[in-house]
N, C-alpha and C. Protein backbone atom coordinates (compact mmCIF):
# COMPACT_ATOMS: atom_id res chain seq x y z
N UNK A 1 147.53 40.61 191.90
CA UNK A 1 148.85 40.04 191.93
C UNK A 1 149.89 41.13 191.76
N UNK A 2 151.20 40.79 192.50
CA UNK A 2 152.51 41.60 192.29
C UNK A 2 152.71 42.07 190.30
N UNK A 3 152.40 43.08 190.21
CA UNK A 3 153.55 43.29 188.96
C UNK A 3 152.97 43.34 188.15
N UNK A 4 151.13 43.08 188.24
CA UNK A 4 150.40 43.20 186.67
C UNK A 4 150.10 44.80 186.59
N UNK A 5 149.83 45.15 185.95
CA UNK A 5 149.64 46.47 185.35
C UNK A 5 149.64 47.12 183.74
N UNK A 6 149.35 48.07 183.25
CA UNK A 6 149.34 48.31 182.28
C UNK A 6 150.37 49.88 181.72
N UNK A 7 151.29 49.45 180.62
CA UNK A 7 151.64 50.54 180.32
C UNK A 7 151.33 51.06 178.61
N UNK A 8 150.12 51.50 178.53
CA UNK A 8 149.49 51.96 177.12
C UNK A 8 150.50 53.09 176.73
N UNK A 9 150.70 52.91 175.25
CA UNK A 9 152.12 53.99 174.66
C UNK A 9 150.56 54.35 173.49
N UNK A 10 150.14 55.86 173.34
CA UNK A 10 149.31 56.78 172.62
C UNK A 10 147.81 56.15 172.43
N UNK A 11 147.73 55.72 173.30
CA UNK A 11 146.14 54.91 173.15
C UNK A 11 145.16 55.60 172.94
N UNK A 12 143.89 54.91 172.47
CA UNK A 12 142.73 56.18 172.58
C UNK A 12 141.63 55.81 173.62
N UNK A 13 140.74 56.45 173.79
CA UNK A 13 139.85 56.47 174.52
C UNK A 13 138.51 55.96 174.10
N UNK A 14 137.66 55.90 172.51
CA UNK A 14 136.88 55.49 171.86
C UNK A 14 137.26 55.70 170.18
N UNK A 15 137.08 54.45 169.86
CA UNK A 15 137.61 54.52 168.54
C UNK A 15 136.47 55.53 167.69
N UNK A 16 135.37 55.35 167.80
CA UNK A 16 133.94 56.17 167.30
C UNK A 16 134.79 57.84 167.24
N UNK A 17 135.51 58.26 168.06
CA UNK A 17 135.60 59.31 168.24
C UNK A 17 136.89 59.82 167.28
N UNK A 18 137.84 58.92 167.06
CA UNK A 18 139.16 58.87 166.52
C UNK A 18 138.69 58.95 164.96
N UNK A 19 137.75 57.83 164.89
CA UNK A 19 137.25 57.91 163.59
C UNK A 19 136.28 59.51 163.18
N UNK A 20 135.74 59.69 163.76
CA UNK A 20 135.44 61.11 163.82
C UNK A 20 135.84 62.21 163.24
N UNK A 21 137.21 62.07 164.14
CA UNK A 21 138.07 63.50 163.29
C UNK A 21 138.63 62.96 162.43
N UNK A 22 138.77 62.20 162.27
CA UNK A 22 139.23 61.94 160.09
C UNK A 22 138.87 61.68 159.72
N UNK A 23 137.14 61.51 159.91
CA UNK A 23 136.13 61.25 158.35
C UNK A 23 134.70 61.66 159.33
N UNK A 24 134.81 63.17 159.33
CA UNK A 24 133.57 63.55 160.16
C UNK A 24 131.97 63.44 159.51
N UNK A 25 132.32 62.80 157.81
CA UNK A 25 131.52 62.94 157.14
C UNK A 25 131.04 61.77 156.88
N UNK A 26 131.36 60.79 157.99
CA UNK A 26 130.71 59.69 157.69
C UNK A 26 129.85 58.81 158.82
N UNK A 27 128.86 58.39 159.27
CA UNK A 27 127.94 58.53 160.29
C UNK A 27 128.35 57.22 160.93
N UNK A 28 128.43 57.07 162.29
CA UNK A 28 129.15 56.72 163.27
C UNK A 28 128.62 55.08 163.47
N UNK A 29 127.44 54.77 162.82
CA UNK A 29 126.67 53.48 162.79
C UNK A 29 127.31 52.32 162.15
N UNK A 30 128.31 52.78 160.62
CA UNK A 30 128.48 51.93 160.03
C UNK A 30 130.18 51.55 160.19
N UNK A 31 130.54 51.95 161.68
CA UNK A 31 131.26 51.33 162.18
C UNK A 31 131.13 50.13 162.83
N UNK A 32 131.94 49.06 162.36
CA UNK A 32 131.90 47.44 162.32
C UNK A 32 132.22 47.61 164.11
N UNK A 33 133.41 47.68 164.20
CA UNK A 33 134.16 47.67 165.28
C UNK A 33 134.24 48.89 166.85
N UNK A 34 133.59 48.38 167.32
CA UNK A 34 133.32 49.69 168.62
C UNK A 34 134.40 49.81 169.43
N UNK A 35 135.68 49.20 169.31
CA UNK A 35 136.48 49.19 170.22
C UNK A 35 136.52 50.61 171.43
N UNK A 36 136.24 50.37 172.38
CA UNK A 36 136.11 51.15 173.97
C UNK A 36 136.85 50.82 174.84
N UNK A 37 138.07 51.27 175.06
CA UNK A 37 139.31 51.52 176.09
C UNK A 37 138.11 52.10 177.56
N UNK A 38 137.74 53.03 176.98
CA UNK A 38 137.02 53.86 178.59
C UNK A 38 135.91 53.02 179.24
N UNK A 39 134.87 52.17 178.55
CA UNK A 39 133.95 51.00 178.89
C UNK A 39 134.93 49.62 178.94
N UNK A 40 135.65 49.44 178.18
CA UNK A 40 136.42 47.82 178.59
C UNK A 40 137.53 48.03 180.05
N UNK A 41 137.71 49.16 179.74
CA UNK A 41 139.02 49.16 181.34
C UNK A 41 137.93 49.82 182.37
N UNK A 42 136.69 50.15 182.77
CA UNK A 42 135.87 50.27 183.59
C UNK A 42 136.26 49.40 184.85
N UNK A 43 136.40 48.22 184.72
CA UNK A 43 136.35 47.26 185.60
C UNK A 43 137.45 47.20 186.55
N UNK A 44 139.04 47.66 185.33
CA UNK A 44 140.25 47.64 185.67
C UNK A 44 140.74 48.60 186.73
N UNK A 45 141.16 48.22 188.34
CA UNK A 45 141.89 48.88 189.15
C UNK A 45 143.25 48.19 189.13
N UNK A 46 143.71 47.79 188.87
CA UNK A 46 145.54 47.36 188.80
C UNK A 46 145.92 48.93 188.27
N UNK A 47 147.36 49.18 188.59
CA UNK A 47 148.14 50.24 188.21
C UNK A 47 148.26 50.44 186.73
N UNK A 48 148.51 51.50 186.05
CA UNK A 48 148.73 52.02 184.52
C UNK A 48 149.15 53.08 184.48
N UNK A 49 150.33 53.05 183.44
CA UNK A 49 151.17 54.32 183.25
C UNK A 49 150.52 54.75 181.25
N UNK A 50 150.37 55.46 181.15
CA UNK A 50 149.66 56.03 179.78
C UNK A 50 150.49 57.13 179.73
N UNK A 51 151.29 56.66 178.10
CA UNK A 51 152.27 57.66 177.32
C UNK A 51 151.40 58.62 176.20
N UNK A 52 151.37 59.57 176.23
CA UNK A 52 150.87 60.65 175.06
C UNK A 52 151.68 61.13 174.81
N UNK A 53 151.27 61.19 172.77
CA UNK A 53 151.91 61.98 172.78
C UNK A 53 151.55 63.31 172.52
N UNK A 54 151.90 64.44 173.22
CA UNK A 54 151.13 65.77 172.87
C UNK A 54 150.82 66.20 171.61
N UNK A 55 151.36 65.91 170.65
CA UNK A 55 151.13 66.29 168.82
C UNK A 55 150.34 64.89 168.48
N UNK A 56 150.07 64.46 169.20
CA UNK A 56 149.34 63.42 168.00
C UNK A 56 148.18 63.27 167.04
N UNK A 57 148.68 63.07 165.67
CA UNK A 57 147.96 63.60 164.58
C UNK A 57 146.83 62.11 164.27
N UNK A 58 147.27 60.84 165.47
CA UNK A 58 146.34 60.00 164.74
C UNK A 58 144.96 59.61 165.85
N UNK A 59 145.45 59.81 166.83
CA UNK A 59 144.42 59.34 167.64
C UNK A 59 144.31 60.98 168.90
N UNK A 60 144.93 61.87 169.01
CA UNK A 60 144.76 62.94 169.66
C UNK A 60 145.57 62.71 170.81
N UNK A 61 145.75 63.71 171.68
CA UNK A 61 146.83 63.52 173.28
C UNK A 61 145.23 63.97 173.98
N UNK A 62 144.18 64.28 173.04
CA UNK A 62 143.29 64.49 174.24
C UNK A 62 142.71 62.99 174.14
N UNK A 63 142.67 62.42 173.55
CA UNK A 63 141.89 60.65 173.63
C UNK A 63 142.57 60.15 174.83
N UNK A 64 144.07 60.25 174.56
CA UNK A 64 145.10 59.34 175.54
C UNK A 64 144.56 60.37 177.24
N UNK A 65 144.54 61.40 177.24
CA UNK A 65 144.56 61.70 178.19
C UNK A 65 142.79 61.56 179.06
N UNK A 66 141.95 61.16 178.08
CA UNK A 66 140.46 61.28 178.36
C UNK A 66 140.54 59.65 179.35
N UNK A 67 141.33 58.75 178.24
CA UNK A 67 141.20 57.35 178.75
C UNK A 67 141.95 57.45 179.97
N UNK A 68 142.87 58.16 180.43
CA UNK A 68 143.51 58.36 181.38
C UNK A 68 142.96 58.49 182.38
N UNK A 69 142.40 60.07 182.50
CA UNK A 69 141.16 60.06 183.35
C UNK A 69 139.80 59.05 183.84
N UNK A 70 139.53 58.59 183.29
CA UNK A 70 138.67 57.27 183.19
C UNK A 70 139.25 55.89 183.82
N UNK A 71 140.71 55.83 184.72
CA UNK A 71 141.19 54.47 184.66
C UNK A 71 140.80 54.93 186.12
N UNK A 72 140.37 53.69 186.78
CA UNK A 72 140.14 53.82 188.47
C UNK A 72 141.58 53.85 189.18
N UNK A 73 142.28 52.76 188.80
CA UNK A 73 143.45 52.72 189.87
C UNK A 73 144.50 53.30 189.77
N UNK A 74 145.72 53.35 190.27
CA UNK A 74 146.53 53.77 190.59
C UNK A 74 146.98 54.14 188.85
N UNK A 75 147.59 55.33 188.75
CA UNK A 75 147.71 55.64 187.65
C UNK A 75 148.62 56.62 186.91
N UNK A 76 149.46 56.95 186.08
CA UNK A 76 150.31 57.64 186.06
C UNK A 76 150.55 58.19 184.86
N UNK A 77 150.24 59.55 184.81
CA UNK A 77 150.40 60.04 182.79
C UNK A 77 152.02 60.80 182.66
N UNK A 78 152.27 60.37 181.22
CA UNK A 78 153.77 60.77 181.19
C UNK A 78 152.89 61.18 179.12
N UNK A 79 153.62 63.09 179.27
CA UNK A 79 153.45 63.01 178.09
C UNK A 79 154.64 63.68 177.52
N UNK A 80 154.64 63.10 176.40
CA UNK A 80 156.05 63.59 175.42
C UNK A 80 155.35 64.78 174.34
N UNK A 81 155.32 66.09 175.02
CA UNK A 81 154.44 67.35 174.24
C UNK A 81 155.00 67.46 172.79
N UNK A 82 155.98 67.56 172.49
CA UNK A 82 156.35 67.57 171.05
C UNK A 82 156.56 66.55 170.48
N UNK A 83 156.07 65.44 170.95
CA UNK A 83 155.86 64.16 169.89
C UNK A 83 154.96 63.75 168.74
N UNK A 84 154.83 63.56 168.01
CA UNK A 84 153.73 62.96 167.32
C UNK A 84 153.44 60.97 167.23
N UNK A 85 152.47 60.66 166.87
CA UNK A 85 151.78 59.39 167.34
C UNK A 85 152.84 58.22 167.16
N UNK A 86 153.54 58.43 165.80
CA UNK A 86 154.28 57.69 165.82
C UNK A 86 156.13 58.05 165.80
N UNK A 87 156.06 59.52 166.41
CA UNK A 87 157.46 59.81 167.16
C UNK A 87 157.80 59.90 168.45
N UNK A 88 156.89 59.13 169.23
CA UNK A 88 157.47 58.78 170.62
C UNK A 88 159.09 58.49 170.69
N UNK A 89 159.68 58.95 171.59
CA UNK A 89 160.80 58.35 172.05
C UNK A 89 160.21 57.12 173.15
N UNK A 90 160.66 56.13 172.43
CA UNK A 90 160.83 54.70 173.68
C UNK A 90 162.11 54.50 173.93
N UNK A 91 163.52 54.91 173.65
CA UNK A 91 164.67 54.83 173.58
C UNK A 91 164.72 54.26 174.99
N UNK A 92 165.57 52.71 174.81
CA UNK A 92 165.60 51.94 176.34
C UNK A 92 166.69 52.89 177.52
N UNK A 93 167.18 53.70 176.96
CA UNK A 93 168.11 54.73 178.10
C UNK A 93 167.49 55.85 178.62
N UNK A 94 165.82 55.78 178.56
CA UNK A 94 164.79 56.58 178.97
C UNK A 94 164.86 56.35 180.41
N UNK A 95 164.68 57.74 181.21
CA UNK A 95 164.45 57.32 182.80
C UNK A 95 162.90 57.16 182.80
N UNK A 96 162.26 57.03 181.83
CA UNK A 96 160.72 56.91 181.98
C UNK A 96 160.91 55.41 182.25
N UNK A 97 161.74 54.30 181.65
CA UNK A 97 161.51 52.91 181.91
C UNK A 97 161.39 52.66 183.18
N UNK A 98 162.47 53.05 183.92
CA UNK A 98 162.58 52.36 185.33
C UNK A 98 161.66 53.11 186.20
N UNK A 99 161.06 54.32 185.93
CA UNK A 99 160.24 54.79 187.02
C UNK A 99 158.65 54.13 186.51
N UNK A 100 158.59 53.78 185.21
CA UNK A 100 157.24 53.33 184.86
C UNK A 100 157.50 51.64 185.50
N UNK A 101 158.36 51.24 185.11
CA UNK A 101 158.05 49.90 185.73
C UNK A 101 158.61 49.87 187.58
N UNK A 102 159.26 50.69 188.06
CA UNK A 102 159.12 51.06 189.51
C UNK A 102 157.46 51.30 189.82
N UNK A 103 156.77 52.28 189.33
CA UNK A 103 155.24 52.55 189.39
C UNK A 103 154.56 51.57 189.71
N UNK A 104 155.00 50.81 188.08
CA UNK A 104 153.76 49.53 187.94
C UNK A 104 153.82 48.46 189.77
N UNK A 105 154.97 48.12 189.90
CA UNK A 105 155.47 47.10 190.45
C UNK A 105 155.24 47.67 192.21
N UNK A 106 155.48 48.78 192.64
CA UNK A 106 155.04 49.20 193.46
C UNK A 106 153.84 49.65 193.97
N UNK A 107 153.06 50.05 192.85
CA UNK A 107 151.47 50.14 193.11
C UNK A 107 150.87 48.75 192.83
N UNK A 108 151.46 47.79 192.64
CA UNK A 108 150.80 46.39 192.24
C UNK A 108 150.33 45.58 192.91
N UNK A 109 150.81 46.10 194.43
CA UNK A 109 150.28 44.97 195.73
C UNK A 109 151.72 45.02 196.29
């Protein structure tokens, strides 16, 4: 359909892995929750724009950019290099809005 798509702001790629680098000392089994961006969006070809941020101290700009790589369809990375995870600029007078939702809406069908 026209207009579905995805725009992920610092996502990760496997939580197993996130958890990793901040508690490398703890073994990867007795994680409850497997959450998998790179195995659950497998399926997904609709368009996606994925924001990193290059400093990010909670989930990495290499997670966001791994899951990136991994999306089949149409796809578009925008990273903010001196940001950290939770200093993105989303400021609505961003020209990232209208070209991310131009993206979405034009690669959508």
């Amino acid at each position: 359909m026209q207009g579905q798509g995805l725009f992920l702001v610092t996502p990760f790629a496997r939580l197993g892995d996130v958890v990793q680098m901040h508690y490398p000392f703890l073994p990867r089994f007795i994680l409850r929750d497997r959450y998998d961006p790179v195995r659950d969006l497998a399926g997904f070809a609709a368009p996606a724009v994925v924001l990193v941020a290059g400093r990010d101290e909670v989930v990495s700009a290499a997670q966001g950019r791994l899951l990136f790589e991994s999306l089949r369809g149409p796809k578009r990375l925008v990273e903010q290099e001196g940001a950290t995870h939770n200093g993105v600029d989303l400021g609505p007078g961003l020209p990232l809005w209208p070209e991310a939702v131009a993206f979405l809406l034009r690669s959508g069908g």
